[in-house]
Protein backbone atom coordinates (compact mmCIF):
# COMPACT_ATOMS: atom_id res chain seq x y z
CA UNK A 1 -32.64 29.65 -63.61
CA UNK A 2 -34.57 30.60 -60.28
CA UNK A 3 -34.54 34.22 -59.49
CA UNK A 4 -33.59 36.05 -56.20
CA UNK A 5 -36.55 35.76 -53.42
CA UNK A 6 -38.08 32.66 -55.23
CA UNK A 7 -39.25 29.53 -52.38
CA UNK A 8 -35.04 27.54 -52.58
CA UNK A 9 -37.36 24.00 -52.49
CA UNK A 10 -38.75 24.65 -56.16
CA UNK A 11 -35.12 25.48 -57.69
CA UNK A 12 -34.16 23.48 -60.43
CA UNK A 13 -30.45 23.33 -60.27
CA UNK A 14 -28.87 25.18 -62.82
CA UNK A 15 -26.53 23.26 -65.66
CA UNK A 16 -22.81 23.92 -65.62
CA UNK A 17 -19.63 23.31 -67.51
CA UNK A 18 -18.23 20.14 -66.28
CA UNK A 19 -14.95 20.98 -67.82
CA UNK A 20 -14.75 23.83 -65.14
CA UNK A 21 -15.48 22.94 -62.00
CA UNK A 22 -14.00 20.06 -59.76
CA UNK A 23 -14.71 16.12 -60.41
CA UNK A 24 -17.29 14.84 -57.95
CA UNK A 25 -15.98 11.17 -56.96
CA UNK A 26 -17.86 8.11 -57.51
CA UNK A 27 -19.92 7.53 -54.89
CA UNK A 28 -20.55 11.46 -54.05
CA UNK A 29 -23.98 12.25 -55.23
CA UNK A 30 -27.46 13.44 -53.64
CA UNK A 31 -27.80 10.41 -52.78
CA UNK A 32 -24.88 9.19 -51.04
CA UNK A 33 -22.64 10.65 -48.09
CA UNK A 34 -18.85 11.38 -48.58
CA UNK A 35 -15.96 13.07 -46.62
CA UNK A 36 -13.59 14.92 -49.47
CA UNK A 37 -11.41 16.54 -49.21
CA UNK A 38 -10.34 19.07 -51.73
CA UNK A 39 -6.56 20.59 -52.39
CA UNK A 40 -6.26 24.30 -54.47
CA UNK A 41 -4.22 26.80 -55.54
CA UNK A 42 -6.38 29.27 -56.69
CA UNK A 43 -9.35 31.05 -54.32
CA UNK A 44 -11.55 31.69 -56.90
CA UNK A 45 -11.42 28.12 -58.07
CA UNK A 46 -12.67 27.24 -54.74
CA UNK A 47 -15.07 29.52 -54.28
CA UNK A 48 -16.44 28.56 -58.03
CA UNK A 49 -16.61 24.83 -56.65
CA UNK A 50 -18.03 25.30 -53.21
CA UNK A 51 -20.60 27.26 -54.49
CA UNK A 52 -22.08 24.57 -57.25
CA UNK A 53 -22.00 22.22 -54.12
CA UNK A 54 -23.93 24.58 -52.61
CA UNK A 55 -26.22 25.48 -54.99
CA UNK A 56 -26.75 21.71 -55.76
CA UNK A 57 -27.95 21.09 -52.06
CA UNK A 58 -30.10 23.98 -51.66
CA UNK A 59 -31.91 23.40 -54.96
CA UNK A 60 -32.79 19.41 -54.00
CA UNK A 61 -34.12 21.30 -50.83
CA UNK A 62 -31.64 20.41 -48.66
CA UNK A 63 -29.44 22.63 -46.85
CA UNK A 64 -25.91 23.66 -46.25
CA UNK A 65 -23.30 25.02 -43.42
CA UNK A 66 -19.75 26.61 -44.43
CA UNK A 67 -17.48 27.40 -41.58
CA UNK A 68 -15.06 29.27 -43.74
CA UNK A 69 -12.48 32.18 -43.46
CA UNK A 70 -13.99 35.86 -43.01
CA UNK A 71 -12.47 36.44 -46.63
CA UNK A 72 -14.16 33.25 -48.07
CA UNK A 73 -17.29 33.74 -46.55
CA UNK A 74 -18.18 36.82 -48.03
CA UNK A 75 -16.96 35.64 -51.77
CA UNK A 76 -18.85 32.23 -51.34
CA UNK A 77 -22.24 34.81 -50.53
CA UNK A 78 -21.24 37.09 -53.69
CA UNK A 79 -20.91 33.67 -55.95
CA UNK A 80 -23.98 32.31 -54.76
CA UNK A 81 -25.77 36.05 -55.14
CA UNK A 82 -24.28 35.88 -58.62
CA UNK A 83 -25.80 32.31 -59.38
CA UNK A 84 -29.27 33.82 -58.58
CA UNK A 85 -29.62 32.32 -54.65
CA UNK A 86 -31.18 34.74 -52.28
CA UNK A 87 -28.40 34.23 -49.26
CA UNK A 88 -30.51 36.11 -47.33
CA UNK A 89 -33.55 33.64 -48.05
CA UNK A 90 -31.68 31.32 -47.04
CA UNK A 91 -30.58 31.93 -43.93
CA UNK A 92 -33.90 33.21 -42.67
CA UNK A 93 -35.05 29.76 -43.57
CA UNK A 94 -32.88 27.97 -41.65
CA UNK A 95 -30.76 26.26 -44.78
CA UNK A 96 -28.01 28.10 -45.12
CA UNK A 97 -25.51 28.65 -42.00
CA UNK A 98 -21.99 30.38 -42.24
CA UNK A 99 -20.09 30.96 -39.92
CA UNK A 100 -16.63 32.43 -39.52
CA UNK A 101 -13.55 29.63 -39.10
CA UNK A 102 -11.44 32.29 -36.86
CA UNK A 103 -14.18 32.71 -35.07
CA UNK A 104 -14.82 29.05 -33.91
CA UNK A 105 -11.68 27.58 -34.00
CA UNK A 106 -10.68 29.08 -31.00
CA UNK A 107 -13.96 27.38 -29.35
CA UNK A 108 -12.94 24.39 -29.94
CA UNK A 109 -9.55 24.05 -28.76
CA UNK A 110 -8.26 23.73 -25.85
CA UNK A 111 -4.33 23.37 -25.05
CA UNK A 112 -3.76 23.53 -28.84
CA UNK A 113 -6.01 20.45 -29.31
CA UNK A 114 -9.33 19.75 -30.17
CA UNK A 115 -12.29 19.66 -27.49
CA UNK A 116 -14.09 16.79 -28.31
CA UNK A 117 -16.90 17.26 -26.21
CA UNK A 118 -17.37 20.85 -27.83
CA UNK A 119 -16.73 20.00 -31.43
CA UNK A 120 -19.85 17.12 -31.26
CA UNK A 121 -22.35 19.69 -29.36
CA UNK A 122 -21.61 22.49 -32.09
CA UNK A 123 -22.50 19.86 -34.54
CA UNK A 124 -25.54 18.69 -33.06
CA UNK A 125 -26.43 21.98 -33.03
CA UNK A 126 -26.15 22.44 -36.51
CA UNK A 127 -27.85 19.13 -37.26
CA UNK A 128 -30.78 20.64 -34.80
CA UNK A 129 -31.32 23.93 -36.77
CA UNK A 130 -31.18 22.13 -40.25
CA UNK A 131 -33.95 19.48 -38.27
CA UNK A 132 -36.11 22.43 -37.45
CA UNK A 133 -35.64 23.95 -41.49
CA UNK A 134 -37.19 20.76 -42.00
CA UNK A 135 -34.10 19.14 -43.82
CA UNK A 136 -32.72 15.75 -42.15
CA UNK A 137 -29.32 15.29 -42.29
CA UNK A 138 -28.50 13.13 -44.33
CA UNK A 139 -29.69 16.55 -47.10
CA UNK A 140 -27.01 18.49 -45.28
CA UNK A 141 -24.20 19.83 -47.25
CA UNK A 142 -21.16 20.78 -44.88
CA UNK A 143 -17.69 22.75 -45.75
CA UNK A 144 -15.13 23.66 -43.38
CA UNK A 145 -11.81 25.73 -42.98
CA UNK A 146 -10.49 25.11 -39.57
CA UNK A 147 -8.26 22.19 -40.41
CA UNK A 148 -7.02 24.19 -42.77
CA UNK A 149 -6.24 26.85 -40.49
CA UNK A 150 -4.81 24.49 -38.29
CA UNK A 151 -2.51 23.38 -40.52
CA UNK A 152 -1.36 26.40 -41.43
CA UNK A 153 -0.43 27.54 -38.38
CA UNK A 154 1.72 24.26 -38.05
CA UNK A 155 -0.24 22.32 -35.50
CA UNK A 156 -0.92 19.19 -38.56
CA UNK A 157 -1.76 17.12 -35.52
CA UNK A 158 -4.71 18.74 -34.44
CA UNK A 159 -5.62 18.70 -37.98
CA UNK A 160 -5.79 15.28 -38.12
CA UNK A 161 -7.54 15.26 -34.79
CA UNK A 162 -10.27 17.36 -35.94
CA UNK A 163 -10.42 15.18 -39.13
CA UNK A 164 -11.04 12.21 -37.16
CA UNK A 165 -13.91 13.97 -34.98
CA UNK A 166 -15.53 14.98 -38.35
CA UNK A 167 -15.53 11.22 -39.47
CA UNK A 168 -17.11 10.07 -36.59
CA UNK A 169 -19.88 12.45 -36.61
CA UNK A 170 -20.83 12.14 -39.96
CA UNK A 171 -21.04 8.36 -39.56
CA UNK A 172 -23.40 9.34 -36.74
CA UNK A 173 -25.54 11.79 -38.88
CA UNK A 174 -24.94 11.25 -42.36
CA UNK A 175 -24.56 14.46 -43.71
CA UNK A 176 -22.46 14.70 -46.75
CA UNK A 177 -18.96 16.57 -46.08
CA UNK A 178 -16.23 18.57 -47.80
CA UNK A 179 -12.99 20.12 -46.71
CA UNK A 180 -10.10 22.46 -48.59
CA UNK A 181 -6.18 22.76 -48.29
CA UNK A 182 -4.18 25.58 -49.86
CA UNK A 183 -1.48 23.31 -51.99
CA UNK A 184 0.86 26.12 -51.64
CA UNK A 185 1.18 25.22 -48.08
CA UNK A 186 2.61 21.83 -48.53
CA UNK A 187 5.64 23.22 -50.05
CA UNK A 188 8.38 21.57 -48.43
CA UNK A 189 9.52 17.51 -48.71
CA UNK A 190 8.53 16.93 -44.91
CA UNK A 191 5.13 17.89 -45.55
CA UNK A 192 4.38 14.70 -47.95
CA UNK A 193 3.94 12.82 -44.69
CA UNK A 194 1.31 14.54 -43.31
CA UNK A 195 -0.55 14.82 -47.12
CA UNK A 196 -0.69 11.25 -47.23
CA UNK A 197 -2.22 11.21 -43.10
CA UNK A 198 -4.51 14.12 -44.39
CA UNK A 199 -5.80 11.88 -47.59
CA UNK A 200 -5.66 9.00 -45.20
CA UNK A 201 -8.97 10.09 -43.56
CA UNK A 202 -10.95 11.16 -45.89
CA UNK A 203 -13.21 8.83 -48.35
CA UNK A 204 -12.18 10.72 -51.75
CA UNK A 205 -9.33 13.35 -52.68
CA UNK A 206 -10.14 16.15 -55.46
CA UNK A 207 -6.41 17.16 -56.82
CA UNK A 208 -5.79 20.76 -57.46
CA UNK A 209 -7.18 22.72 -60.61
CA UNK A 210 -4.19 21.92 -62.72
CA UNK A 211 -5.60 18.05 -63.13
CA UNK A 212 -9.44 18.85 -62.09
CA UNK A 213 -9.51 21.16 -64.80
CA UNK A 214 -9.08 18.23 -67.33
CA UNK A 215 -12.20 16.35 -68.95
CA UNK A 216 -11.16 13.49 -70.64
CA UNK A 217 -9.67 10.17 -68.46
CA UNK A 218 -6.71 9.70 -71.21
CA UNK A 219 -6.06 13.40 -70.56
CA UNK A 220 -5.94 12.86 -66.90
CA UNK A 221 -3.46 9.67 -67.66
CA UNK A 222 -1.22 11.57 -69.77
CA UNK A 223 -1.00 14.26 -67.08
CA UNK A 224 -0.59 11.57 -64.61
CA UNK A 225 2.66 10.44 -66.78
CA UNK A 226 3.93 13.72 -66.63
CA UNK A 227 3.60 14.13 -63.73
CA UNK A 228 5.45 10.80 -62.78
CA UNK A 229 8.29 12.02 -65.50
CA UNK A 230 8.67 15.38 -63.20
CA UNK A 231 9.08 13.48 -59.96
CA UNK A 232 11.50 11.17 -61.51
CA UNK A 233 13.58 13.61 -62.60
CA UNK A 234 13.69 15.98 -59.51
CA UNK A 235 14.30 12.88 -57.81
CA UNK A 236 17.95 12.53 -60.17
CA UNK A 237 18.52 15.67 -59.78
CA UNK A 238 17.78 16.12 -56.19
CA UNK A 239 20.59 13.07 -55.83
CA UNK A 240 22.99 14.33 -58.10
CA UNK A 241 22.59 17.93 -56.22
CA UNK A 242 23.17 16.03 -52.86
CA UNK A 243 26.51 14.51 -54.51
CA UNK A 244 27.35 17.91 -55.20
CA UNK A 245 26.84 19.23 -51.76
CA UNK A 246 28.57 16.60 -49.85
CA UNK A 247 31.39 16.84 -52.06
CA UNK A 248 31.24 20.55 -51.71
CA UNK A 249 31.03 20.15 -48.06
CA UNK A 250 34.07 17.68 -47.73
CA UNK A 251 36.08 19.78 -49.48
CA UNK A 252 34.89 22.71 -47.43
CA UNK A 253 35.48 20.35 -44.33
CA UNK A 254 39.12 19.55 -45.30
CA UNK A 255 39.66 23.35 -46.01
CA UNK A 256 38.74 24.35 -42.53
CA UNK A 257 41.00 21.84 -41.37
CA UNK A 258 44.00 22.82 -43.37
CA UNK A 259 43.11 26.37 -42.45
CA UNK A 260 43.41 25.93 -39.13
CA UNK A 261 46.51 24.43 -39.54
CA UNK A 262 48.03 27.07 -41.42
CA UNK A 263 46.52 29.63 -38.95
CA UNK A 264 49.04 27.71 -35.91
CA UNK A 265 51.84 27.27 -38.68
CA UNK A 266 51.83 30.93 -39.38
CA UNK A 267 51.54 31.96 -35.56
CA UNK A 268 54.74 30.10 -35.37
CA UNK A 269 56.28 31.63 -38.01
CA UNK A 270 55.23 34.69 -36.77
CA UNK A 271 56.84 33.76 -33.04
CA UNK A 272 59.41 32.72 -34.71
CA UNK A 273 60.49 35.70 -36.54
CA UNK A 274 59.85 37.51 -33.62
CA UNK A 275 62.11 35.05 -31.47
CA UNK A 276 65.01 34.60 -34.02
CA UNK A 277 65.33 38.37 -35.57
CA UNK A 278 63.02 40.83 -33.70
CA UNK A 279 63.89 39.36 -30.67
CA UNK A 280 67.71 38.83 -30.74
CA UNK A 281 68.07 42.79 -32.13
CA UNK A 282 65.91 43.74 -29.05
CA UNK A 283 68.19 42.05 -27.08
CA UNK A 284 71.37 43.36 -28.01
CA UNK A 285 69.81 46.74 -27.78
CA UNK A 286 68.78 45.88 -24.48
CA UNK A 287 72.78 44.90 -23.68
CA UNK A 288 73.57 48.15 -25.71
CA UNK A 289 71.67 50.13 -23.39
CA UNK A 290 72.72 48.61 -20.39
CA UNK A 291 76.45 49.25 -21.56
CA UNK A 292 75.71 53.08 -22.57
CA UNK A 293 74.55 53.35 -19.12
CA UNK A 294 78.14 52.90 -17.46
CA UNK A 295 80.03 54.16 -20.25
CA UNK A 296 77.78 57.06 -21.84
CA UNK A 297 79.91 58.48 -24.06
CA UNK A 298 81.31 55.36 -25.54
CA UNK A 299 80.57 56.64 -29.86
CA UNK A 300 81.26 52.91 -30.79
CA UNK A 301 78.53 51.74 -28.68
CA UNK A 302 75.67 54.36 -29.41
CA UNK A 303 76.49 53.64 -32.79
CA UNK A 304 76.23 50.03 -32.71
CA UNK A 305 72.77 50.71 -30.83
CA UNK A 306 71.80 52.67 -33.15
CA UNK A 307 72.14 50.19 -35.84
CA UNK A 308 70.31 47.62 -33.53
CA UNK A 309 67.25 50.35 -33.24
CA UNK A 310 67.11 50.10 -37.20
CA UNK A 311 67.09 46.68 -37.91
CA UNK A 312 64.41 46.19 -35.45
CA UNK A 313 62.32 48.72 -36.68
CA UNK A 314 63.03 47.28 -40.36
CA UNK A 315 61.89 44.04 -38.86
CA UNK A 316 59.09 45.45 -37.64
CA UNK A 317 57.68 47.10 -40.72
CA UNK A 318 58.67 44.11 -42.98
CA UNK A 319 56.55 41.66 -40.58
CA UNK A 320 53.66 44.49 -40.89
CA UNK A 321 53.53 44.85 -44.46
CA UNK A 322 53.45 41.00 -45.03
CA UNK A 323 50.44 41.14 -42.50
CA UNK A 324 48.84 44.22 -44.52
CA UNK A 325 50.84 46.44 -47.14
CA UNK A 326 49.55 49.84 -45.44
CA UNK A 327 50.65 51.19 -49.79
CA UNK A 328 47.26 49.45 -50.80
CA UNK A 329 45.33 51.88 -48.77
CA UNK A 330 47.15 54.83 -49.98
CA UNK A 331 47.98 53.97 -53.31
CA UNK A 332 46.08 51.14 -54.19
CA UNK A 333 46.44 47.38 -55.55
CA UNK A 334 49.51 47.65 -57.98
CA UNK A 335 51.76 49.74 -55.45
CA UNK A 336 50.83 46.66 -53.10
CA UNK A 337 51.52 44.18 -55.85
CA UNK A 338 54.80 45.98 -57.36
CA UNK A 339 56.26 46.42 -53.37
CA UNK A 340 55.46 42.37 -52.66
CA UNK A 341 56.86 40.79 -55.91
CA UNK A 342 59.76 42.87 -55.26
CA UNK A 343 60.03 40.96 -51.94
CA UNK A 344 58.86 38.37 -53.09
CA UNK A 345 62.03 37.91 -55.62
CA UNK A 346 64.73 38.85 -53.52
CA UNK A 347 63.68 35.86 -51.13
CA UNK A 348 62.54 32.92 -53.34
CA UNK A 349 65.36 33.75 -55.89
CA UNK A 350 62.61 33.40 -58.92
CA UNK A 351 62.43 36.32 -61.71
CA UNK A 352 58.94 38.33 -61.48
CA UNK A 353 57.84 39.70 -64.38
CA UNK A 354 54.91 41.95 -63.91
CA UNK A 355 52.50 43.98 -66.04
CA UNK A 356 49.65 46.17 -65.22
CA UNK A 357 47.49 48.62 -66.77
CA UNK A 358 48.50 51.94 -66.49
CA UNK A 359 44.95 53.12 -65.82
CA UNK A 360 43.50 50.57 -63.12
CA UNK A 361 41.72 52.98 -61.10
CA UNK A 362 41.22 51.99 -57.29
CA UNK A 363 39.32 48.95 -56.61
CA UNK A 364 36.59 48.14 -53.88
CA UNK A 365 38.83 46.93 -50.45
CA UNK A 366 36.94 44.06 -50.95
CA UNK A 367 38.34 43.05 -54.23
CA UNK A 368 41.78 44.76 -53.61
CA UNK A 369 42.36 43.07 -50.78
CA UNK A 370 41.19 39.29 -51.96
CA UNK A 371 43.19 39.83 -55.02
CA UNK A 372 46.52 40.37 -53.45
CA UNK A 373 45.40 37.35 -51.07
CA UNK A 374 45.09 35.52 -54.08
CA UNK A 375 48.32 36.59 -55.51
CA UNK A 376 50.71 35.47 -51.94
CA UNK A 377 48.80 32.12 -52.30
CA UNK A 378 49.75 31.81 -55.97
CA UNK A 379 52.74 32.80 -55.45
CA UNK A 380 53.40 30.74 -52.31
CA UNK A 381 52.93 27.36 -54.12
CA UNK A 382 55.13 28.15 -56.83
CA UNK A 383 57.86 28.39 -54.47
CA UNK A 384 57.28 25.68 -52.50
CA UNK A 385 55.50 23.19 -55.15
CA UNK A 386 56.62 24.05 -58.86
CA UNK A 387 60.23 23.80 -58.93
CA UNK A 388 60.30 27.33 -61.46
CA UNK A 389 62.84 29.81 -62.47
CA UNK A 390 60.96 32.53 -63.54
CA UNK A 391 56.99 33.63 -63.15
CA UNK A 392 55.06 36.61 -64.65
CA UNK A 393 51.84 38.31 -63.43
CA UNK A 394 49.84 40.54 -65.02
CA UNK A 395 46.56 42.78 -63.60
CA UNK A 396 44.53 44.31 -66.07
CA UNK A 397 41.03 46.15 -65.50
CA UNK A 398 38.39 48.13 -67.12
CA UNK A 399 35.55 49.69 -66.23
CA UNK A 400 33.57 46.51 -65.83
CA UNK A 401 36.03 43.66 -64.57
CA UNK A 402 39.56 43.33 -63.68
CA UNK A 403 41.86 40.46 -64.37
CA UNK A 404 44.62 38.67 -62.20
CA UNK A 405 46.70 36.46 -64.32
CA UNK A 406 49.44 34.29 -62.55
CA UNK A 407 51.92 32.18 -65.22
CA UNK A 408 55.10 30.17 -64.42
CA UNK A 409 57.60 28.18 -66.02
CA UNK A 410 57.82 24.75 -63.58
CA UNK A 411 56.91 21.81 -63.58
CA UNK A 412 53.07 22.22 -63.31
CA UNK A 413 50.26 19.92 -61.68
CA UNK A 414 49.64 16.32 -61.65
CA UNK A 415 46.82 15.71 -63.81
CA UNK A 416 44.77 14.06 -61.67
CA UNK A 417 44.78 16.88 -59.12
CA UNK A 418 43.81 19.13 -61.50
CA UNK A 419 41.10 16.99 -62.79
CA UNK A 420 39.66 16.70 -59.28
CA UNK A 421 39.84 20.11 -58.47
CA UNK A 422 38.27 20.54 -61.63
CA UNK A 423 35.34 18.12 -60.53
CA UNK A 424 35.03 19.28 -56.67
CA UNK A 425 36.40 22.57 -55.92
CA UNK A 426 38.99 20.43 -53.76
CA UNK A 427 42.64 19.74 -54.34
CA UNK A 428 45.28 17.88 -52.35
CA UNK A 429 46.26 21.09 -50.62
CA UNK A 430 44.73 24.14 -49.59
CA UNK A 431 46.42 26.74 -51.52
CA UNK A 432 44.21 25.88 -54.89
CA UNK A 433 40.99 25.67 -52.69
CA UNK A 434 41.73 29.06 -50.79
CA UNK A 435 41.92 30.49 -53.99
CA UNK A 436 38.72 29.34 -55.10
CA UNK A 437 37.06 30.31 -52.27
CA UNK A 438 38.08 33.94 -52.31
CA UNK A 439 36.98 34.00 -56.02
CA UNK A 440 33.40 33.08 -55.66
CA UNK A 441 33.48 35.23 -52.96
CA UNK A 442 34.32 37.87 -54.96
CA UNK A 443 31.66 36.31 -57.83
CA UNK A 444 34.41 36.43 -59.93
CA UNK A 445 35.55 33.44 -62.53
CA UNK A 446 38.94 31.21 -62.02
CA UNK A 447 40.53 28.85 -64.50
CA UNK A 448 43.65 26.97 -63.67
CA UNK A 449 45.61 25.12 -66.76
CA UNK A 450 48.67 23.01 -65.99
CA UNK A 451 51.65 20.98 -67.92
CA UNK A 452 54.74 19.71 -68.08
CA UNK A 453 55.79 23.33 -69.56
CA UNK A 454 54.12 25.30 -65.81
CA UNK A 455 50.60 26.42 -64.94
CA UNK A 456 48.50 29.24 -65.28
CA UNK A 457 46.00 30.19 -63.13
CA UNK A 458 43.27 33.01 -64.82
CA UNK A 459 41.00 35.18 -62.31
CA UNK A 460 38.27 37.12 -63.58
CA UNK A 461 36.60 39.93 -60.82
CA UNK A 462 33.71 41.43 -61.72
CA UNK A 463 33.93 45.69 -60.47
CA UNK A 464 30.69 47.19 -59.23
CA UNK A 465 29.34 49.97 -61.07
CA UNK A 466 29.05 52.07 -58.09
CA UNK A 467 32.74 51.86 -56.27
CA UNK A 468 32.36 54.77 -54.11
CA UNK A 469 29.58 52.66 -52.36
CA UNK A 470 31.35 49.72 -52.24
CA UNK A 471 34.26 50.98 -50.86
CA UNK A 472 32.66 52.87 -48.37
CA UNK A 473 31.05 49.20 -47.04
CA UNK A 474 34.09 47.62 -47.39
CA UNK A 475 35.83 49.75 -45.35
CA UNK A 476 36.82 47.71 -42.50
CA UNK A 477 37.46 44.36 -44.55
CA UNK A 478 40.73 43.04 -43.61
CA UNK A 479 41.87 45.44 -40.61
């Protein structure tokens, strides 16, 4: 191997692994002009590679120009300093020229696009200094970054513009030519579009290290089929995934739907209430007072006011607790629960059972909050839907999780509803979906069973090990 200082035209190029370095295609020698281009995930990889091209062309006597990052440039000069090539040598003889890619792109463009004009005299430039080294073109070894850059900083047009230009030009000159794209930045599906335009215009394609790397051709065909394996699976997948999400997203559709329809059914309820109870005691308060007002000391009719007042206010708090129990924020989820299937019985006429543990300790607001959600839902469409006499509930809790379970006696689910909730996340009505919702929200677990004999529904919660933080953030949730 030559040694630093020696004259570069009586190197003898030095004999390296082929197994390690990237596949030269046929019809890329010494001898012949090419325009590759080169794809990598690995810098030192590409630094190993550019610098055997290198070496090759400086040690037939020929010469070379890199217009490479500022980071690249200095490893390609430590490689080639390790292989035994005086850099410095080099350059003062006019066959080695590197300049900085950040540097010149910004010469060259103009409007986000390539100058033409400017991007064939810098090259004839070039071509002139390697003339006056002695070394014709056709000897010249060339390696450039800017498309690269380019294409990184999303303008894949001008790219391909500057691709183009670089054809042209070395069909004028003849100089052999090689350019490199970071793999990792053609991460994304759109991007196989403009890979295919980028391979388009070049003579030869080197594939990453994964497949360069590999000696044998039935080596490179097996990877080939394994690679064709990968991309037809992803490509099952990637449909069955996009089954998933539009079915997710209909669901989700339908739910918004129903929600907002529940949202105007329950402002009329709400009006309604107001209208038919609130309102009428207001009312005969409001005749009450007008009364008292000619006949103040009338006992029958202060009391009768008086009775008025109550109901209203009785209304009032009733309505508000339905709304929000103000109990969960002072005592916590079971006073909430325990005041609400109270209610809950006197109205619908169905026996609660309920069962808690007699140490829950207080819950996040979060999961306090969604779980008694849950529960009025539940509860909801088993009075209007399952025709039962009697339903239990039961909240239990540990350190680590706490557990909502919801049982009745009716007449339970169709099966196919249940099997395409099961399927979808979606059911034929909102309250099973709502449910759901809250649940993953929550990243908790839910199971619903259903039969002829009722239906259960099962929700699992998992409890943060630090509540006091929790709590603290979920301060605000539902006021």
């Amino acid at each position: 191997m030559r040694r630093r200082g020696l004259d570069l035209n009586t190197v003898k190029v030095p004999i390296f692994d082929t197994a390690t370095a990237a596949p030269v295609p046929l019809g890329y020698d010494s001898e012949h002009s090419g325009h590759l281009v080169q794809f990598y995930t690995n810098d030192n990889f590409l630094i190993d590679s550019m610098s055997r091209r290198v070496e090759i062309a400086l040690g037939e006597g020929g010469a070379a120009i890199v217009i490479v990052t500022e980071d690249h440039r200095a490893q390609l000069a430590r490689c080639l300093e390790s292989r035994g090539i005086s850099v410095d040598s080099a350059v003062h003889q006019g066959r080695y020229v590197a300049l900085g890619a950040d540097e010149t792109l910004p010469k060259i463009m103009r409007d986000r696009r390539p100058d033409a004009d400017v991007v064939r005299a810098l090259v004839a430039n070039l071509m002139a200094q390697a003339a006056s080294a002695g070394v014709q073109p056709a000897r010249v070894f060339v390696f450039g970054e800017m498309v690269a850059l380019l294409w990184m900083q999303g303008n894949a047009q001008a790219a391909i513009e500057i691709e183009h230009l670089w054809n042209e030009l070395q069909n004028s000159y003849g100089f052999r030519l090689h350019c490199a794209y970071p793999l990792q930045s053609f991460d994304r599906t759109e991007h196989a579009k403009d890979l295919t335009r980028i391979c388009q215009v070049h003579s030869a394609v080197i594939p990453s290290e994964t497949y360069s790397a590999l000696v044998t051709d039935q080596e490179r065909l097996r990877n080939i089929a394994e690679l064709q394996q990968k991309a037809q699976a992803l490509e099952t997948a990637t449909g069955h995934l996009q089954a998933i999400i539009e079915q997710r997203t209909s669901a989700l559709r339908r739910l918004s739907v129903r929600i907002l329809g529940l949202q105007d059914a329950e402002r009329r309820r709400i009006a309604r209430e107001l209208h038919d109870s609130l309102g009428q005691y207001l009312t005969g308060l409001k005749i009450d007072m007008d009364m008292l007002q000619q006949a103040p000391f009338n006992d029958s009719l202060w009391a009768q006011a008086e009775e008025l007042l109550s109901r209203c206010l009785t209304e009032v708090r009733t309505l508000s607790y339905l709304l929000h129990p103000p109990m969960m924020d002072e005592a916590g989820l079971s006073s909430a629960v325990r005041w609400y299937l109270q209610g809950f019985g006197e109205r619908s006429g169905i026996k609660v059972n309920f069962e808690t543990s007699d140490d829950l300790d207080r819950l996040p607001d979060s999961i306090e909050v969604g779980l008694f959600r849950i529960l009025q839902e539940a509860l909801t469409n088993v009075h209007r839907h399952a025709a039962a006499t009697e339903t239990e509930v039961r909240i239990l809790g540990d350190a680590e999780q706490v557990i909502l379970e919801i049982r009745d006696n009716g007449q339970g689910m169709p099966q196919d509803v249940l099997a395409r909730f099961a399927q979808t996340g979606a059911s034929s009505g909102v309250g099973l979906t709502g449910i759901h919702e809250r649940v993953r929200e929550l990243g908790g677990w839910f199971r619903v069973t259903s039969d002829d004999k009722g239906t259960s529904l099962l929700i699992t919660v998992p409890v943060p090990a630090n509540q006091d933080e929790h709590k603290i953030a979920d301060s605000s949730f539902g006021n």
